[in-house]
Structure formats: C-alpha cells, structure tokens
Protein backbone atom coordinates (compact mmCIF):
# COMPACT_ATOMS: atom_id res chain seq x y z
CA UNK A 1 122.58 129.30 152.73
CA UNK A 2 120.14 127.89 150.59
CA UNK A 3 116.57 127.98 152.00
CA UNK A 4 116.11 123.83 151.55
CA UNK A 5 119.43 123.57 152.74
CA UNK A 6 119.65 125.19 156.36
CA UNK A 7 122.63 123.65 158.06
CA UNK A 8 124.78 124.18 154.63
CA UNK A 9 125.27 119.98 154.26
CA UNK A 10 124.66 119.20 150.87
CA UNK A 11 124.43 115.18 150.46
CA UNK A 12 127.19 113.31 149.66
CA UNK A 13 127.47 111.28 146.68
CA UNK A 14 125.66 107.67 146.85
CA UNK A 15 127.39 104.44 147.12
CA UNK A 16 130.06 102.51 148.96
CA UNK A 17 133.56 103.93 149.39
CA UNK A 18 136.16 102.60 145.99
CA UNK A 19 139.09 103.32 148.53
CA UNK A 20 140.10 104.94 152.44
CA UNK A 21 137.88 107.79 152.97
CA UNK A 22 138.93 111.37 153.10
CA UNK A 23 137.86 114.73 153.77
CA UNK A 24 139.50 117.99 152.80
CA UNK A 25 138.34 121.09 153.62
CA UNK A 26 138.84 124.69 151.39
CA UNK A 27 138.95 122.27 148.68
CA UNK A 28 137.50 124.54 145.50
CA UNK A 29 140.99 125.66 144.58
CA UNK A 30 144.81 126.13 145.20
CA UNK A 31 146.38 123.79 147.81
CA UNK A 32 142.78 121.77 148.78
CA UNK A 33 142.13 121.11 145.12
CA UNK A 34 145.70 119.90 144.55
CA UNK A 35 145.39 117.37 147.75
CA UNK A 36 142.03 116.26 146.52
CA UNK A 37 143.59 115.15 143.07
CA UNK A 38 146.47 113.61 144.61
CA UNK A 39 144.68 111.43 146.92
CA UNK A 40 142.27 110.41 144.76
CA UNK A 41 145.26 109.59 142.39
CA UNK A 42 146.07 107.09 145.17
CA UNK A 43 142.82 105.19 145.27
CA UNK A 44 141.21 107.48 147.98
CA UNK A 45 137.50 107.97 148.27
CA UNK A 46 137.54 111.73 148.26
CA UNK A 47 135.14 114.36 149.92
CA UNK A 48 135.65 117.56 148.59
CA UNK A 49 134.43 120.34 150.28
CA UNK A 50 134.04 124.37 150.62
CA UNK A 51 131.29 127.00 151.42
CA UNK A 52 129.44 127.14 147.67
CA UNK A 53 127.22 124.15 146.92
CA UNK A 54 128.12 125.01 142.83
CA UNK A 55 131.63 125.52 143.44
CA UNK A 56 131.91 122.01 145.41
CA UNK A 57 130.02 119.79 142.78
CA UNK A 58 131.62 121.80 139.92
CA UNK A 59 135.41 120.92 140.80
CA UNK A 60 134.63 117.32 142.34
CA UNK A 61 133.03 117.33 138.11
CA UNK A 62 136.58 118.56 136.99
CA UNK A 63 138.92 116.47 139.03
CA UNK A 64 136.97 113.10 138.25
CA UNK A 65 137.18 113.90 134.45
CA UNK A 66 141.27 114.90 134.94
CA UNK A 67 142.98 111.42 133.08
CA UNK A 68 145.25 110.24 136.04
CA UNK A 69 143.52 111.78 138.95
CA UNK A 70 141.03 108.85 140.00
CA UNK A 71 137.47 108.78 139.71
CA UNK A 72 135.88 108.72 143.33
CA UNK A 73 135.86 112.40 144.02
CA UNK A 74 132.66 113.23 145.91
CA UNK A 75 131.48 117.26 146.90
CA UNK A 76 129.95 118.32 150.19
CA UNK A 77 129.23 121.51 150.99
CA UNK A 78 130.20 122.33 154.17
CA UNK A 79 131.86 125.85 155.62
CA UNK A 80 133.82 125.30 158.85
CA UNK A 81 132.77 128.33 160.84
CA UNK A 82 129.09 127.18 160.43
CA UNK A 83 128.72 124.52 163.90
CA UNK A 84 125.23 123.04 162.43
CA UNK A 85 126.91 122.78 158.88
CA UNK A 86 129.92 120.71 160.28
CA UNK A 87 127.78 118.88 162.49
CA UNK A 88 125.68 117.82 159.42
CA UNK A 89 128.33 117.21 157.87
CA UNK A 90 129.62 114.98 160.07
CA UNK A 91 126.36 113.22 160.29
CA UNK A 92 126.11 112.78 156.53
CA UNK A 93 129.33 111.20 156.28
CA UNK A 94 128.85 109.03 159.22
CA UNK A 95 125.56 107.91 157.25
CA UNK A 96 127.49 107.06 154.12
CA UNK A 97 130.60 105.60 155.46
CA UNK A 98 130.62 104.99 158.97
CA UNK A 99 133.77 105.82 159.46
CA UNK A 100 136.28 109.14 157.68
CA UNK A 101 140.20 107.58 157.56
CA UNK A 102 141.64 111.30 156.87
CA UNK A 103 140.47 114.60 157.53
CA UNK A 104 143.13 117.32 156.14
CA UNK A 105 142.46 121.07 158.23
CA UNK A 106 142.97 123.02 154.98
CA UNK A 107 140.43 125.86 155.15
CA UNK A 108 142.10 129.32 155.80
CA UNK A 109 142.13 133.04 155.03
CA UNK A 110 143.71 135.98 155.89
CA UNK A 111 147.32 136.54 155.08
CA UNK A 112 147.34 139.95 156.32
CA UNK A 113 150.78 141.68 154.77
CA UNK A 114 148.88 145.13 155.23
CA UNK A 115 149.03 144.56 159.49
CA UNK A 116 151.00 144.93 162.34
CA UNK A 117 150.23 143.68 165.54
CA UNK A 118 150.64 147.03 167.27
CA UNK A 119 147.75 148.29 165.29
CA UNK A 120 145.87 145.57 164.37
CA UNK A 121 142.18 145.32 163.54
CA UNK A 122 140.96 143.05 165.78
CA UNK A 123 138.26 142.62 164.08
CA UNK A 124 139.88 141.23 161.21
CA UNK A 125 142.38 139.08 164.08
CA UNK A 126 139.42 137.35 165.51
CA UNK A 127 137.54 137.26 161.93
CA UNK A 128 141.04 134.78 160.87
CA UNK A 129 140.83 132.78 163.79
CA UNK A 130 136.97 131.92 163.56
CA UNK A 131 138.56 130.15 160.05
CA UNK A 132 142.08 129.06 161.02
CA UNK A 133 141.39 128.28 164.22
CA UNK A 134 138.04 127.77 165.39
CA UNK A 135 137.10 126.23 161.65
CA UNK A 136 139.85 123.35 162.31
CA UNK A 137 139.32 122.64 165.71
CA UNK A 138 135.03 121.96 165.22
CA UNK A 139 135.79 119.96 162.36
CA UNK A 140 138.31 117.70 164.21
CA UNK A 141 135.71 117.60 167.72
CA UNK A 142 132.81 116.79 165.02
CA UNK A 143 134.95 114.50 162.87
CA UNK A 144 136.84 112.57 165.96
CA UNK A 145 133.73 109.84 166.64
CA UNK A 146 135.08 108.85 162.95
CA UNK A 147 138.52 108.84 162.67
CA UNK A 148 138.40 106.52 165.85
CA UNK A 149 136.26 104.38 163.83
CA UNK A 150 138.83 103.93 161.01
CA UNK A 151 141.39 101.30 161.30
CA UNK A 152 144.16 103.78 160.18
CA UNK A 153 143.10 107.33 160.78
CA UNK A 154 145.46 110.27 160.23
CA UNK A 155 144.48 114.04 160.51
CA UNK A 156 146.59 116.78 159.10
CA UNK A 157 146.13 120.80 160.02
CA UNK A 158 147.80 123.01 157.32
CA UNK A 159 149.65 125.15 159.26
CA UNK A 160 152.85 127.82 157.77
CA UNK A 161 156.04 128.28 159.06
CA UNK A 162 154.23 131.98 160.23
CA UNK A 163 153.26 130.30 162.92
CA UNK A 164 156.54 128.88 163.96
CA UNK A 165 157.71 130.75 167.44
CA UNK A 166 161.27 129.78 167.04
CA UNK A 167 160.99 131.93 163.35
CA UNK A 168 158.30 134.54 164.40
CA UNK A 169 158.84 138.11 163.47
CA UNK A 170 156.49 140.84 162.87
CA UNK A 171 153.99 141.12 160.45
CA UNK A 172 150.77 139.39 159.32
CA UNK A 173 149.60 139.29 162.82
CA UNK A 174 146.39 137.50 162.42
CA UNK A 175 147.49 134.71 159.89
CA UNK A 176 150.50 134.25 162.01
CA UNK A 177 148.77 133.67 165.29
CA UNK A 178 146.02 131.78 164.00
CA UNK A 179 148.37 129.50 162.53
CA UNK A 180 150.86 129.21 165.80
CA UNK A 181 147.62 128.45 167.95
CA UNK A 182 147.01 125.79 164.95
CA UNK A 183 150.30 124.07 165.88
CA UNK A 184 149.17 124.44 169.60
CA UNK A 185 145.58 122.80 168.89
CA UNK A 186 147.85 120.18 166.92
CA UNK A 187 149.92 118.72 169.50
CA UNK A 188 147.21 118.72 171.88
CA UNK A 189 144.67 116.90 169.50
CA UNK A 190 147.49 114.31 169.22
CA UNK A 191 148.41 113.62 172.69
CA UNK A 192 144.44 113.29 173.42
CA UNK A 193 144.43 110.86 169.87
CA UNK A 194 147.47 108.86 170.28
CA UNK A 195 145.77 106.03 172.15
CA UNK A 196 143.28 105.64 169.59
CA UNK A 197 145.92 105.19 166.56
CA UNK A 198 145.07 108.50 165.49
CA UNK A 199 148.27 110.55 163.82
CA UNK A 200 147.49 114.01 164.35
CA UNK A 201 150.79 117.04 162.35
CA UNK A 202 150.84 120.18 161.21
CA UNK A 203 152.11 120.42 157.77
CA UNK A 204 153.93 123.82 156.10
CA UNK A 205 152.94 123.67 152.10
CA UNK A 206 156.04 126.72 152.18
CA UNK A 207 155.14 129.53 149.99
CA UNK A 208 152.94 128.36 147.46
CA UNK A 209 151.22 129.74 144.35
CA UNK A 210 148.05 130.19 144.86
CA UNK A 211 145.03 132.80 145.20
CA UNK A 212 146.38 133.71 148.48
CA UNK A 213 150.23 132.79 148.18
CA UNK A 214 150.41 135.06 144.92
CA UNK A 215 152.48 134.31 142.21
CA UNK A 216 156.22 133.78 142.24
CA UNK A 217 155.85 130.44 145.07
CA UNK A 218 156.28 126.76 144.60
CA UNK A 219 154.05 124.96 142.28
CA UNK A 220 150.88 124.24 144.09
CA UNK A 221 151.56 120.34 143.41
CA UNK A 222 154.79 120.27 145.27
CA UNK A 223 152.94 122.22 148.37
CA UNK A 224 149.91 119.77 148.52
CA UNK A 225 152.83 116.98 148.08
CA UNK A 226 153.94 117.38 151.89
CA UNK A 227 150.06 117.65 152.79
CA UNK A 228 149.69 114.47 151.26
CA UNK A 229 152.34 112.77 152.53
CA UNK A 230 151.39 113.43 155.86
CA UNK A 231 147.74 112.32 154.95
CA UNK A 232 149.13 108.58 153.92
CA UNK A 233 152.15 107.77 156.74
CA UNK A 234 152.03 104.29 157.72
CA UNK A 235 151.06 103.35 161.18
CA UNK A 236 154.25 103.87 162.85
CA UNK A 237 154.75 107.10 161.56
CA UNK A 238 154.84 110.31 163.44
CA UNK A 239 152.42 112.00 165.60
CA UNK A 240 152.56 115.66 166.92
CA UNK A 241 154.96 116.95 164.55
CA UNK A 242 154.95 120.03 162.57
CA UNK A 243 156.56 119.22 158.73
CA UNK A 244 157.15 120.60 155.61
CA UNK A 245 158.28 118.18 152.67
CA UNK A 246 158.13 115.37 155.22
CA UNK A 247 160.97 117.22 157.15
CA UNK A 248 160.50 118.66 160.71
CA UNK A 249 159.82 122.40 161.04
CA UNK A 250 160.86 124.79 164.39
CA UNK A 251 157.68 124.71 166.74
C-alpha cells in the first residue's frame, strides 16, 4: 500500500450519483469488468474496484470512453482481505452516497486443477478462502449499514457450480470449498436481510473465458449477463437462491 494511502481506500470520484449505486469487486478484468460495463450500460452509478490504485482508475478510464457502456464509472481501490481497506471503503462511499443499492461479491482466486483434497496445501486452502470467503463476507458486514439504506438493495456473491454439493466431485479442493461455504454465507446473509428488502443469491457465470477460466469458455459477456441479472431483479424477485442464466442451480 501506498505510504499516503494506509488503509488502501483511494477516494471515490466527486459528485452526486447519475443512477442506483453499485459496487463490484475484482473489477480490473474478466467477469468484474464485464458487470461493470453492463451496469453502467443500464444507467448505474458504478464503483469499480480491485487491489491496484492504477489498475482501478485506468479501466474505470476505459469503460467510460467504451461508446454504449455509460459514462458514470467511478474507481476505488479497495482489496477485500484488507479489514481497514474495506472499512474505508465503506466509509468513503457512505460519504459520497449515503447509501450503495448493489454490491456484487466478485473477487476470487484460486482455481486449483493441480490439487486434491487428500493432499492439499493448506496453505494455499486457507490462502483461497481469506479471498472467496472471508473477502465476501467483510465486504457484505461493512457494506450492510448501506444496502439497508437503499430503497431497493440487492447483493450478489459469484459463486460456481464447484461449489454445488449435489454436483461435487474431487478436485480443485480449495476453489471448490471456498465457493460451497460462499453459497452457505449466501443463504444465511439472506435470511438475516430479508426483512430489510435486501435480495441476497449466488450466481454461477458457468465456465467462462477469462484469466482464470482459460480459453475455450463462454464469452465473458454472457457470464457477467446472469451476474447482472441478478444485480437488477425487481422487488419481488428471489432471495436465497443460487442461479446461473437466471435459472436455479443444485445447492
């Protein structure tokens, strides 16, 4: 972290909101890029953010200058396994806005093919989780004040069918159980939620093509698609669920 910068918050773009507010997290590239574009597309005030202060303000700069992808794109830097960055981050946005209408869980690492869970690292297990895991579930305690303050506040986890018991094999033991204790943290953020409006799913992109999808997947538009839809369900739309395309998945 910068040394004028301790928490990792960088500020967030003056001026009011052109649209809801959103937040999207892992949002320099591949599926957290995509849903950035498409919501702005859709009028959304847009906070993009990731770990690298350059790499934040550098594609918010590229997305509001793509024709067709809406202007209000805003960066803030802000890595979810730093508490004081996401707390700051929190603040900031509370400062600006008073209020955050979406916050898409997007952040993740770790699809490890190389694994089995008989002989895993568990170093490299509990280094996933602090990302997958840990990363979602302070930025929905830090962000929850705000959501409650919006009049139609939805928050999405990207999750994978990995983490789907009904479909679980071997293999990829630390993505996979990050993600299936994603879809845990997901139902129970939306039980605790429901009474304040908020619609909490998980969301499967499916194989996509992206740094860590590789190529050969689904183009990364129609992954951050179901993300998106999610993001924008009206107010009597689900809560709890785990989705891809808009279309229930096997807990």
């Amino acid at each position: 972290m910068d040394a004028a910068d301790p928490v990792g918050a960088g500020p967030v773009d003056a001026g009011p909101p052109t649209g809801p507010v959103a937040l999207v997290t892992g949002a320099t590239r591949g599926i957290g890029r995509e849903v950035c574009r498409q919501l702005a597309a859709r009028g959304y005030t847009v906070l993009l953010t990731g770990r690298s202060p350059d790499a934040v303000r550098r594609v918010a700069g590229e997305l509001r200058g793509t024709p067709g992808a809406g202007r209000d794109v805003r960066p803030l830097r802000m890595d979810v396994t730093d508490d004081a960055g996401v707390a700051a981050a929190a603040a900031e946005v509370a400062e600006r806005f008073g209020r955050l209408d979406v916050l898409v869980n997007n952040a993740a690492i770790g699809y490890d093919t190389g694994q089995r869970a008989v002989t895993a690292d568990l170093a490299r297990v509990r280094e996933v989780a602090e990302t997958n895991l840990y990363g979602p579930w302070r930025t929905a305690i830090a962000f929850a004040p705000l959501l409650r303050a919006s009049e139609h506040p939805r928050l999405v986890n990207v999750s994978s069918e990995a983490g789907s018991l009904t479909n679980m094999g071997g293999g990829t033991p630390a993505y996979s159980a990050s993600k299936a204790a994603l879809n845990a943290l997901t139902r129970m953020l939306a039980a605790e939620l429901r009474a304040d409006g908020v619609l909490v799913n998980a969301v499967c992109p499916g194989w996509v093509a992206t740094d860590m999808g590789g190529p050969g997947g689904r183009p990364v538009d129609e992954g951050a698609a179901g993300v998106v839809h999610a993001a924008t369900l009206p107010d009597d739309g689900p809560t709890g669920g785990f989705f891809r395309d808009g279309r229930p998945l096997p807990w």
